[in-house]
N, C-alpha and C. Protein backbone atom coordinates (compact mmCIF):
# COMPACT_ATOMS: atom_id res chain seq x y z
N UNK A 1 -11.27 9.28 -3.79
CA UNK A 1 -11.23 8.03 -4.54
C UNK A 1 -12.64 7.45 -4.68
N UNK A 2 -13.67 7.72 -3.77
CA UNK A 2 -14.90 7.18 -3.33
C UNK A 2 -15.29 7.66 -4.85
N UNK A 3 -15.57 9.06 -5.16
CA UNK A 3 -16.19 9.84 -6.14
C UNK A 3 -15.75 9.37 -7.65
N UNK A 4 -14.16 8.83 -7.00
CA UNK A 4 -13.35 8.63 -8.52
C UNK A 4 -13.80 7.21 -9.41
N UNK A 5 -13.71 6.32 -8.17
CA UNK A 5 -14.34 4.66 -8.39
C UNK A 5 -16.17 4.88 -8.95
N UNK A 6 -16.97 5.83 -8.43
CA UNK A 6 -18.16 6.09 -8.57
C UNK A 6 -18.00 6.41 -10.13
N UNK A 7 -17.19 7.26 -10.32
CA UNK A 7 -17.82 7.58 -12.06
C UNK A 7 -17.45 7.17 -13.13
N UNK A 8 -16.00 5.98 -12.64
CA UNK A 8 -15.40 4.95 -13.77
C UNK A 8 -16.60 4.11 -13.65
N UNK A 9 -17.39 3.54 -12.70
CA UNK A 9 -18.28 2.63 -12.61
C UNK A 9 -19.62 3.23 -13.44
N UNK A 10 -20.03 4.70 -13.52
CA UNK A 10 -21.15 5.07 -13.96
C UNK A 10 -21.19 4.76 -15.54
N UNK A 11 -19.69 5.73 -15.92
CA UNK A 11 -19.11 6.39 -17.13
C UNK A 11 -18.77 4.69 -18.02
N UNK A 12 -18.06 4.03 -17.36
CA UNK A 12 -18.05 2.81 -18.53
C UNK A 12 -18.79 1.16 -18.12
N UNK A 13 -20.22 2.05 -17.55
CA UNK A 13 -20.86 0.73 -17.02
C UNK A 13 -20.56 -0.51 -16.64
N UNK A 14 -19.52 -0.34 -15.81
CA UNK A 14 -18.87 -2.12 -15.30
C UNK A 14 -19.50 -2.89 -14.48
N UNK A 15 -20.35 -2.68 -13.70
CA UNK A 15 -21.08 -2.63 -12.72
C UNK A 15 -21.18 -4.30 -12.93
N UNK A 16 -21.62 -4.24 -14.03
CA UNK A 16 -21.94 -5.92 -14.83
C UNK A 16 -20.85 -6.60 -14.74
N UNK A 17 -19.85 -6.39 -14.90
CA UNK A 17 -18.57 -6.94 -14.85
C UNK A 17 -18.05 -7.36 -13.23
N UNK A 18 -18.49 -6.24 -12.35
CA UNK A 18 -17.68 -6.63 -11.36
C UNK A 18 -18.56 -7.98 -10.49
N UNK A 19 -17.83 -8.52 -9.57
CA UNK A 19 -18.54 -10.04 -8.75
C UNK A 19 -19.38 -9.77 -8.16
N UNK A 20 -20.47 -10.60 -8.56
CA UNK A 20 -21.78 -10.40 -8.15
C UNK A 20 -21.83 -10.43 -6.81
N UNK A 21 -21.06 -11.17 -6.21
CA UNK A 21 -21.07 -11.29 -4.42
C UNK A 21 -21.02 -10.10 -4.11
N UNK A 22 -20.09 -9.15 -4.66
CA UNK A 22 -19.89 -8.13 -3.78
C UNK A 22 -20.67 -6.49 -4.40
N UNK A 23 -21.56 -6.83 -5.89
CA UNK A 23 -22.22 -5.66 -6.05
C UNK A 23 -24.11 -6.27 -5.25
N UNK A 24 -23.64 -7.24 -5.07
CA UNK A 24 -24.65 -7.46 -4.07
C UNK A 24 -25.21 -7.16 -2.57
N UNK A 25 -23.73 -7.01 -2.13
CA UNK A 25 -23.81 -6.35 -0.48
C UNK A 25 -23.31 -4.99 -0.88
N UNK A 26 -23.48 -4.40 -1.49
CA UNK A 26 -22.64 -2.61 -1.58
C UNK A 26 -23.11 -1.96 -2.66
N UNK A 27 -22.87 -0.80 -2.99
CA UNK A 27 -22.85 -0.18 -4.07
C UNK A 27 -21.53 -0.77 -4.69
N UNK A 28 -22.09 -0.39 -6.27
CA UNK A 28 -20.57 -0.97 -7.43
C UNK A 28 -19.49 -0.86 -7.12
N UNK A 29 -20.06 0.53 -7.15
CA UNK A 29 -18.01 1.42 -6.82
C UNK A 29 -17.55 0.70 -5.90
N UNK A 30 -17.81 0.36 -4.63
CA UNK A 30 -16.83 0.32 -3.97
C UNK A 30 -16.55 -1.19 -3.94
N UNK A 31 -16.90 -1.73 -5.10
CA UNK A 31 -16.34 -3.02 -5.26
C UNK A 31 -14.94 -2.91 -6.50
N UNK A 32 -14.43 -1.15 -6.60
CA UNK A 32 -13.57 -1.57 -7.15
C UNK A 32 -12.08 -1.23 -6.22
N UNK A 33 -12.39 -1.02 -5.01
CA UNK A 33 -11.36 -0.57 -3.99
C UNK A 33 -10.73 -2.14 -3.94
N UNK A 34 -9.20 -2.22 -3.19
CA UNK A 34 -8.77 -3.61 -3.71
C UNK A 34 -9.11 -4.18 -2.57
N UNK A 35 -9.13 -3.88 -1.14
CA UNK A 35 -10.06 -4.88 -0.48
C UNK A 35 -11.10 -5.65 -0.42
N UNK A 36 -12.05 -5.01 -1.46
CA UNK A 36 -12.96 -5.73 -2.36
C UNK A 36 -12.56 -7.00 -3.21
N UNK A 37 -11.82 -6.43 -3.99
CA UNK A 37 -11.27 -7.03 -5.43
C UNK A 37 -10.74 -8.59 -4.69
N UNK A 38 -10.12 -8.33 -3.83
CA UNK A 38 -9.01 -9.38 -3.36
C UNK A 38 -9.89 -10.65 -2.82
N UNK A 39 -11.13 -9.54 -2.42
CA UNK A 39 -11.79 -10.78 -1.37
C UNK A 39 -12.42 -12.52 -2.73
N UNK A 40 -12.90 -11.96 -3.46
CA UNK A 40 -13.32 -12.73 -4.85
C UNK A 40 -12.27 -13.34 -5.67
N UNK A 41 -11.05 -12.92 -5.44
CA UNK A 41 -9.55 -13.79 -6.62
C UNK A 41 -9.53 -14.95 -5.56
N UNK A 42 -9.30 -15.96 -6.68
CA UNK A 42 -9.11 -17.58 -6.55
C UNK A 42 -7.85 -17.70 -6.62
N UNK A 43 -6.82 -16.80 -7.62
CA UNK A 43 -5.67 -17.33 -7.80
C UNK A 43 -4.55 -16.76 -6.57
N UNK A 44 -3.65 -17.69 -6.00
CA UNK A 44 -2.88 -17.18 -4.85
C UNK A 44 -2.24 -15.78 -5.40
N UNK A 45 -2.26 -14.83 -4.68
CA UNK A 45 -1.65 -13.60 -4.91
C UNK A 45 -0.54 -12.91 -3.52
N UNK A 46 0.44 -11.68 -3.95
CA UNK A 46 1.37 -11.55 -3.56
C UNK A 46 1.71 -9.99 -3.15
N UNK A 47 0.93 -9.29 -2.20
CA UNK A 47 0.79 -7.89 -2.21
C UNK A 47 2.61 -7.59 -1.82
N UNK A 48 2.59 -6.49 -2.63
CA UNK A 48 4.12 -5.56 -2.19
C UNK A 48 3.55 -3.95 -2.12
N UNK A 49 3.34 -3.92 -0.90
CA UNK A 49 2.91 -2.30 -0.89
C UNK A 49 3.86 -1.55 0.45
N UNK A 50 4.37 -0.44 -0.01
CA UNK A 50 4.87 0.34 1.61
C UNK A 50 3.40 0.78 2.46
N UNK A 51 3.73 0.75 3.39
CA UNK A 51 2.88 1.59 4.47
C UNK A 51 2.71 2.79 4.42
N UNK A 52 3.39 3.32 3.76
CA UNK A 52 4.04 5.08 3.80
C UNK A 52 3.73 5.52 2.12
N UNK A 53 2.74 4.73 1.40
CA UNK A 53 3.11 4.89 0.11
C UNK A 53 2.83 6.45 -0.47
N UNK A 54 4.24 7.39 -0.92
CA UNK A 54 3.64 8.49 -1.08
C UNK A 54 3.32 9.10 -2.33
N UNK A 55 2.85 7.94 -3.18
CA UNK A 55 1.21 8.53 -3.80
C UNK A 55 0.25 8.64 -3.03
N UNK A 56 0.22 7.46 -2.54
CA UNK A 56 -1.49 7.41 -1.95
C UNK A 56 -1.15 8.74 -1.26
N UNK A 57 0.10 9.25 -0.02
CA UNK A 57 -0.30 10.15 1.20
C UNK A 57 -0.30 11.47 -0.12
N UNK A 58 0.40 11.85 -0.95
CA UNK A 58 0.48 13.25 -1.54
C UNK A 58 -0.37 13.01 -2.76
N UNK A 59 -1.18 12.23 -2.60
CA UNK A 59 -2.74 12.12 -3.77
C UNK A 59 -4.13 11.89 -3.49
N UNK A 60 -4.07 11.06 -2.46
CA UNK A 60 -5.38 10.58 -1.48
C UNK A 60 -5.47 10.98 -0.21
N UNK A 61 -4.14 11.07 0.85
CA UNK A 61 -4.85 11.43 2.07
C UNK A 61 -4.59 12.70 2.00
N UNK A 62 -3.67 13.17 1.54
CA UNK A 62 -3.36 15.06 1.59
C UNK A 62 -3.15 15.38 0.22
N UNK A 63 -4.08 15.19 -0.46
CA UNK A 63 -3.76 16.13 -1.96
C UNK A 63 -4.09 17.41 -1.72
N UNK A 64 -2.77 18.18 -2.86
CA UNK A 64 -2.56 19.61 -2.56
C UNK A 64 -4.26 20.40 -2.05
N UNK A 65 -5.17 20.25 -2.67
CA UNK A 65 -6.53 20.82 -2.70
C UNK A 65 -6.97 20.81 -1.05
N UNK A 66 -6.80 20.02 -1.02
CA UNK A 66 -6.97 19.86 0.98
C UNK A 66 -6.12 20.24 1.54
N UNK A 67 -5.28 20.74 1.22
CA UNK A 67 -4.04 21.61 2.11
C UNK A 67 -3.87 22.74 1.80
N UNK A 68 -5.01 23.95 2.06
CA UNK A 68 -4.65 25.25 1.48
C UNK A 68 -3.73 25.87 2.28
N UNK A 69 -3.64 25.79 3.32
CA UNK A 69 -2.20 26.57 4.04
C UNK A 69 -1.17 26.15 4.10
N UNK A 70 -1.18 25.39 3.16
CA UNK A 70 0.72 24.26 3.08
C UNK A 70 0.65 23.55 4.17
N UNK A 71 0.09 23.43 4.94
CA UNK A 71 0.70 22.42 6.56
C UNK A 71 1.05 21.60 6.11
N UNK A 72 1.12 20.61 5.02
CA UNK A 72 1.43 19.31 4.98
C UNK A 72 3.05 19.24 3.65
N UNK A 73 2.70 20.80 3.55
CA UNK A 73 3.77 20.38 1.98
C UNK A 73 4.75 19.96 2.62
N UNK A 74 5.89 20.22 3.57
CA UNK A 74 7.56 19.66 4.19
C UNK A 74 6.96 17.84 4.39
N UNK A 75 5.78 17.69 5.22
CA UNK A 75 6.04 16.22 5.20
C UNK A 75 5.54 15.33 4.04
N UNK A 76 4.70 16.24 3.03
CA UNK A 76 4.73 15.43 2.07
C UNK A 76 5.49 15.48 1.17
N UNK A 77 6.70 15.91 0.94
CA UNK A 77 7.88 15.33 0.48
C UNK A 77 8.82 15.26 0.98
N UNK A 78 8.76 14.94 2.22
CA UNK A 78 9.50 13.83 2.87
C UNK A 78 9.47 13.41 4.53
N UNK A 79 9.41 12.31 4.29
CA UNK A 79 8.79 11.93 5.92
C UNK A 79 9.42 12.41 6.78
N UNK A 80 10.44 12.34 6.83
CA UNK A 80 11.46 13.14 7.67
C UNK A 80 11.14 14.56 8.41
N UNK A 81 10.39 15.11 7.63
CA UNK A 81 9.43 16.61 7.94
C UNK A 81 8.69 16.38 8.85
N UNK A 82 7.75 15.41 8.87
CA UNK A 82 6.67 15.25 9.73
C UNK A 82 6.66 15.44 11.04
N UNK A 83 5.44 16.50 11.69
CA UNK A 83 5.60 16.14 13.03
C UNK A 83 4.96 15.15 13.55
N UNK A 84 4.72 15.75 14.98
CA UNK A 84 4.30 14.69 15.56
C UNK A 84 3.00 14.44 15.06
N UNK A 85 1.97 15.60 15.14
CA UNK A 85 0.41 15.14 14.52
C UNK A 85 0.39 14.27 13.30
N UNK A 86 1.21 14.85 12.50
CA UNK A 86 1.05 14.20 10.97
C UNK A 86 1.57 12.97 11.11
N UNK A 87 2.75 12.91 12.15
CA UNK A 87 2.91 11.03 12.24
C UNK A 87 2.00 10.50 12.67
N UNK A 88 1.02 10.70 13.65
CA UNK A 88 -0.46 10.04 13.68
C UNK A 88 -0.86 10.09 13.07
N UNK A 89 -1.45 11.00 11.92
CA UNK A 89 -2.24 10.87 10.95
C UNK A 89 -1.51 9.63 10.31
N UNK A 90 -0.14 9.51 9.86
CA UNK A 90 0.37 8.58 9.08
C UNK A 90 0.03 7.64 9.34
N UNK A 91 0.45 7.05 10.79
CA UNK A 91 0.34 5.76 11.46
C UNK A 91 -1.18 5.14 11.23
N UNK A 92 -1.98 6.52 11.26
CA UNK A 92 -3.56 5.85 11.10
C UNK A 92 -3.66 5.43 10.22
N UNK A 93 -2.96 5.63 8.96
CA UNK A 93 -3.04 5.49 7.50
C UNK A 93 -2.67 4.12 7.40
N UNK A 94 -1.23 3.55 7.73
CA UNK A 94 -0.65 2.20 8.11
C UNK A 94 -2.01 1.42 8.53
N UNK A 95 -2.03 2.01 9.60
CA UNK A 95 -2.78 1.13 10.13
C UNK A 95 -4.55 0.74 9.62
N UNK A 96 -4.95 1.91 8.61
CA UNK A 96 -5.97 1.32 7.66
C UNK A 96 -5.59 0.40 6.97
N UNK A 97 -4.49 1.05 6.03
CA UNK A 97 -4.07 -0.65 5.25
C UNK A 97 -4.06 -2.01 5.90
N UNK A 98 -3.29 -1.72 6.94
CA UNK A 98 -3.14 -3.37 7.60
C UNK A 98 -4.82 -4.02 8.00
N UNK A 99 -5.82 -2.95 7.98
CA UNK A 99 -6.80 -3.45 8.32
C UNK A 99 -7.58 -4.24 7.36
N UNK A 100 -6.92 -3.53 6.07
CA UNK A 100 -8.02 -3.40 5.19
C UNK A 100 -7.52 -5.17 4.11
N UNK A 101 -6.01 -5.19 4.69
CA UNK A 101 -5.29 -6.49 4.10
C UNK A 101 -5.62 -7.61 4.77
N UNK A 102 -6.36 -7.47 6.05
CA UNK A 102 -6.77 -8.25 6.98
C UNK A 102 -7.04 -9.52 6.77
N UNK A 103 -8.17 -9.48 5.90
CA UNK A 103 -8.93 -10.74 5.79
C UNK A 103 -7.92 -11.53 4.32
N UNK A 104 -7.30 -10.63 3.94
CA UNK A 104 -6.57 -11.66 2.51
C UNK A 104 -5.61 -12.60 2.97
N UNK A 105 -5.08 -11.71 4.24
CA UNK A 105 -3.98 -12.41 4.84
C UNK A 105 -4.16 -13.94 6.17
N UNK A 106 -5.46 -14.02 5.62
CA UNK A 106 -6.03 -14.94 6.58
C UNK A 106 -5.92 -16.56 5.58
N UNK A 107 -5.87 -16.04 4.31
CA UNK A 107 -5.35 -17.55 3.22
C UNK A 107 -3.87 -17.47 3.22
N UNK A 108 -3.38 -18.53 3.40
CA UNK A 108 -2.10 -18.78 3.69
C UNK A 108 -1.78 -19.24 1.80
N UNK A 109 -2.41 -18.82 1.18
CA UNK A 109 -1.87 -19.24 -0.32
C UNK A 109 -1.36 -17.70 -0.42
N UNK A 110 -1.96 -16.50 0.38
CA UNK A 110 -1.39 -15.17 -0.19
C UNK A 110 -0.15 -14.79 0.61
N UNK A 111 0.45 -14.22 0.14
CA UNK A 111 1.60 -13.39 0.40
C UNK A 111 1.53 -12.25 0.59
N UNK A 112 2.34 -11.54 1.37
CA UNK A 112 2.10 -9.99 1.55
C UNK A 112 3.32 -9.15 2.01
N UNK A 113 3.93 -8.46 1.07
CA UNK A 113 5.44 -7.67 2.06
C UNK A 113 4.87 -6.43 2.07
N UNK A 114 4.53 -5.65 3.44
CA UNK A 114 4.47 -4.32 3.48
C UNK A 114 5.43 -3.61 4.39
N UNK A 115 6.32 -3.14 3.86
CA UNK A 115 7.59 -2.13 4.72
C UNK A 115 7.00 -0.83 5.07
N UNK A 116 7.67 -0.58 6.00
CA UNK A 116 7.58 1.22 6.85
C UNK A 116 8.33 1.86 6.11
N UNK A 117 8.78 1.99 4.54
CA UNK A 117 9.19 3.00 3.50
C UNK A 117 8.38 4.02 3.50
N UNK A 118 8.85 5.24 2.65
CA UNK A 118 8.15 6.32 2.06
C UNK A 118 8.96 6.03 0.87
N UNK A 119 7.99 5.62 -0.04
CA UNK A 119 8.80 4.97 -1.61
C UNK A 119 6.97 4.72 -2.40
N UNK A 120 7.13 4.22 -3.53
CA UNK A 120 5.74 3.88 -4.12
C UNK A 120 6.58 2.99 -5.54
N UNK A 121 5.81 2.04 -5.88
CA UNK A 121 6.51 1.05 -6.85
C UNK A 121 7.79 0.37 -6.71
N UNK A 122 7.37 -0.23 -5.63
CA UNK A 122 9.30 -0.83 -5.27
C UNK A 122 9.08 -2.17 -6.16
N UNK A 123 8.72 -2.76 -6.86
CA UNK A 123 9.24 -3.80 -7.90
C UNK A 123 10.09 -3.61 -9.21
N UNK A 124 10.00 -2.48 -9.21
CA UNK A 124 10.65 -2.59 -10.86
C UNK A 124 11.99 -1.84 -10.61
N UNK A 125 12.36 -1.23 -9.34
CA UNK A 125 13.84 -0.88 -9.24
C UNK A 125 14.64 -1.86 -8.53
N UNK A 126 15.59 -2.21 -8.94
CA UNK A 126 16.64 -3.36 -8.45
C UNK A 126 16.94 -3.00 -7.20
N UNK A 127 17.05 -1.24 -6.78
CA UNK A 127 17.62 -0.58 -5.55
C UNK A 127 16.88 -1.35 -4.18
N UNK A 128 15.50 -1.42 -4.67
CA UNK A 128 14.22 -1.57 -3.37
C UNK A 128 13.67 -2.98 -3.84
N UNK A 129 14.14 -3.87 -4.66
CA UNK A 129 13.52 -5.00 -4.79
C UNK A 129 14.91 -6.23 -4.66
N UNK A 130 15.80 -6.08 -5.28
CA UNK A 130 17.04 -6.87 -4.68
C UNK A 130 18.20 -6.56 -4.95
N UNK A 131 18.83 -5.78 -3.52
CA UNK A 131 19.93 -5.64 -3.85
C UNK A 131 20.78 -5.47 -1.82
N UNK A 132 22.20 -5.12 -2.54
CA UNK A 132 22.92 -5.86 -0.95
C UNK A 132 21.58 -4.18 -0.14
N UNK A 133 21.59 -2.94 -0.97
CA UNK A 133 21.14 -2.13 -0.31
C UNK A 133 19.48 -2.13 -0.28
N UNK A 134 18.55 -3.36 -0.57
CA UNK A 134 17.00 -3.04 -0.37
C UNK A 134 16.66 -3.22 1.21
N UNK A 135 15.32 -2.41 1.01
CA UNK A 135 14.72 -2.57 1.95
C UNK A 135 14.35 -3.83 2.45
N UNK A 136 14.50 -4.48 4.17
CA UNK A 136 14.19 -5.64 4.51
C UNK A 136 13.25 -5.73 5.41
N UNK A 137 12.56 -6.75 5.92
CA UNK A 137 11.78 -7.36 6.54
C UNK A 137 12.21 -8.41 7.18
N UNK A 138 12.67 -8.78 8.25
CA UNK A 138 13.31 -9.61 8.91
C UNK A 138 14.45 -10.50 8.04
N UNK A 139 15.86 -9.53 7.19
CA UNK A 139 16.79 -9.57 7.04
C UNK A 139 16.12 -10.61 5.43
N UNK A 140 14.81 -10.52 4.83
CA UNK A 140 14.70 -10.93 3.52
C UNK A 140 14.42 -9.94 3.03
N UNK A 141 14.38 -9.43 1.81
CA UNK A 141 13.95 -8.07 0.16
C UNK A 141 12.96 -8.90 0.30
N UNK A 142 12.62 -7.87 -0.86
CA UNK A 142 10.77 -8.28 -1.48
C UNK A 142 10.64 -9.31 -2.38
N UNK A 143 12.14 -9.65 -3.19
CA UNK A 143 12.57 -10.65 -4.05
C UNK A 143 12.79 -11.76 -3.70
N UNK A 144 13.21 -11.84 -2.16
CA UNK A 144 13.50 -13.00 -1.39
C UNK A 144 12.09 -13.58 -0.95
N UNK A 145 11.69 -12.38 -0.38
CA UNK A 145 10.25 -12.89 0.51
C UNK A 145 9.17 -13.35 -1.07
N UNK A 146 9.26 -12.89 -2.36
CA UNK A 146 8.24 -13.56 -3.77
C UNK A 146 9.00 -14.93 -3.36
N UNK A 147 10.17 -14.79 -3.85
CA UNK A 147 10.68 -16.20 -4.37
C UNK A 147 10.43 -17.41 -3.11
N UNK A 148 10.58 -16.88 -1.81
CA UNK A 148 9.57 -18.01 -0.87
C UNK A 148 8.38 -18.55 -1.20
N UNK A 149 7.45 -17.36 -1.52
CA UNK A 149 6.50 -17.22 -1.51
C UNK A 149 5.98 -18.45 -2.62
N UNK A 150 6.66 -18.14 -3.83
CA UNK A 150 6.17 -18.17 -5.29
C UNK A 150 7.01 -20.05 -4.73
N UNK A 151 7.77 -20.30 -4.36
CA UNK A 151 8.14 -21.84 -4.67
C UNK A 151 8.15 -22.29 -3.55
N UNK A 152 6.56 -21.92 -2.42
CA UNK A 152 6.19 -22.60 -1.82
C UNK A 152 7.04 -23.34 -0.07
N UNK A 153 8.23 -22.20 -0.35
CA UNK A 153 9.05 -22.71 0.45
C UNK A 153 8.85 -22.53 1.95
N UNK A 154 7.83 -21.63 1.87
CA UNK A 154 7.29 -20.67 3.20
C UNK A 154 6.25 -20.14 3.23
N UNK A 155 5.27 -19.87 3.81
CA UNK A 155 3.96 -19.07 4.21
C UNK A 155 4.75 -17.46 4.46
N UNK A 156 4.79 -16.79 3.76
CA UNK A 156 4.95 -15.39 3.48
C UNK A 156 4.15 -14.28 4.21
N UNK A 157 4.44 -13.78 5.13
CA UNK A 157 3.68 -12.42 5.69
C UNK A 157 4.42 -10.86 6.71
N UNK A 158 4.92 -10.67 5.68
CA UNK A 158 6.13 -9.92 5.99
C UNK A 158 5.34 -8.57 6.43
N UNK A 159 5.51 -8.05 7.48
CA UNK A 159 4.56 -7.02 7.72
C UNK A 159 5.47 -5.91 8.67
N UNK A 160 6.25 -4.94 8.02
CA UNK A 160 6.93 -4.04 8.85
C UNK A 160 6.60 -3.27 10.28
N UNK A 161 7.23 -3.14 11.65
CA UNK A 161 6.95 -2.37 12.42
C UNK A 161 6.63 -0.74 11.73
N UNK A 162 6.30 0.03 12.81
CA UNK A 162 5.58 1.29 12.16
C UNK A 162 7.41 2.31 12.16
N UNK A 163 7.23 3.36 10.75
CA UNK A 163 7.82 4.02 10.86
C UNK A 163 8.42 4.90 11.76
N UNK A 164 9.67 4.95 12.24
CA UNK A 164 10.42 5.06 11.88
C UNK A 164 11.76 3.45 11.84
N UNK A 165 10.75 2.86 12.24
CA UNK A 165 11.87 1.40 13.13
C UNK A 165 12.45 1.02 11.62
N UNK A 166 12.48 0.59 10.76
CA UNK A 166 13.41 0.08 9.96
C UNK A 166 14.53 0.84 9.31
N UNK A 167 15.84 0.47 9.50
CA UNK A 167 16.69 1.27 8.69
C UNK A 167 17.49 1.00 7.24
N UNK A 168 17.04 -0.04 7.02
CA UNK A 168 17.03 -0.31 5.26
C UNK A 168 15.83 0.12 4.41
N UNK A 169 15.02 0.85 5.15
CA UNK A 169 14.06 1.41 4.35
C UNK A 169 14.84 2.16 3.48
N UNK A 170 14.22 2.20 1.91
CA UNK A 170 14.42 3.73 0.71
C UNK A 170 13.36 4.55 0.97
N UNK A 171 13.56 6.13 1.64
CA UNK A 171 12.64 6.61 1.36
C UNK A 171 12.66 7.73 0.87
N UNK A 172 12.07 8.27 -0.11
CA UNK A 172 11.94 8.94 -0.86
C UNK A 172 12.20 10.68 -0.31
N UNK A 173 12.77 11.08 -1.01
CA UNK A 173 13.05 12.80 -0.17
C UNK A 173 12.85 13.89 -1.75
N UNK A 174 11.53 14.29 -1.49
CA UNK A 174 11.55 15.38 -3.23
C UNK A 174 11.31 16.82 -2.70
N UNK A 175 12.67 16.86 -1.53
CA UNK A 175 13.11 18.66 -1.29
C UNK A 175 14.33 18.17 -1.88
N UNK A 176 15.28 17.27 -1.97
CA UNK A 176 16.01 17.73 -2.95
C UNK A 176 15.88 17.40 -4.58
N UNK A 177 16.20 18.60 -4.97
CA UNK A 177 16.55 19.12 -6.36
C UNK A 177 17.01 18.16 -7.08
């Protein structure tokens, strides 16, 4: 991603565009990673990300190219595969994000639901965003925990134990057909 952010930044000169605060302490690029991005937005915002998200793990931390002996193909499509090493690797992964959400989650105007799913885009399916069967976070969806969020009714920071502990998680399984 380092290389990828580097040559959208070269290739369509944004450099100018992005906040001066932060092409000031760093190189460009990596002011377009969203821990960056987040640190500079004024307007209250509302992260919905899994922990387990498997784009990021079967595109960024184990894309096929880095796995020439298959070790990773069974758990990267589907967590359930994983052993024990690769659940550390996972957990480390979790646990970058939570690091990296750190400081956003320190303004109480932001919101944040991150579940122990293996899923990627849970807003736009009714299954994983509200329904009797979504994924929860202390017995609220992701629809429950916005709509707190969004009408002020609550300080929002929904932050899942580590996989495997939740069992309303959706998670994704692409060994089957």
């Amino acid at each position: 991603m380092r290389s990828f952010y580097h040559d959208v930044v070269d290739l369509q000169t944004v450099s100018k565009s992005l906040h001066k605060n932060c092409v000031d302490r760093m190189e460009p690029f990596k002011c377009l990673f969203p821990q960056e991005m987040v640190k500079n937005i004024k307007t209250p915002v509302f992260l919905v990300n899994p922990a387990y998200d498997f784009w990021q793990i079967q595109n960024i931390l184990v894309p096929d190219v880095s796995d020439p002996h298959h070790y990773w193909v069974k758990c990267r499509l589907n967590i359930q595969n994983c052993n024990h090493g690769q659940m550390e690797v996972l957990q480390g992964f979790r646990s970058s994000l939570l690091k990296a959400v750190n400081e956003f989650l320190l303004n109480n105007r932001n919101g944040v639901f991150v579940n122990s799913c293996f899923i990627h885009c849970q807003t736009w399916m009714g299954e994983t965003w509200h329904s009797p069967s979504s994924p929860r976070i202390n017995n609220r969806t992701i629809a429950e925990s916005v709509g707190d969020w969004y009408f002020n009714r609550k300080v929002v920071k929904q932050i899942d134990c580590p996989y495997p502990c939740n069992p309303t998680c959706y998670n994704m399984d692409f060994t089957r057909g």
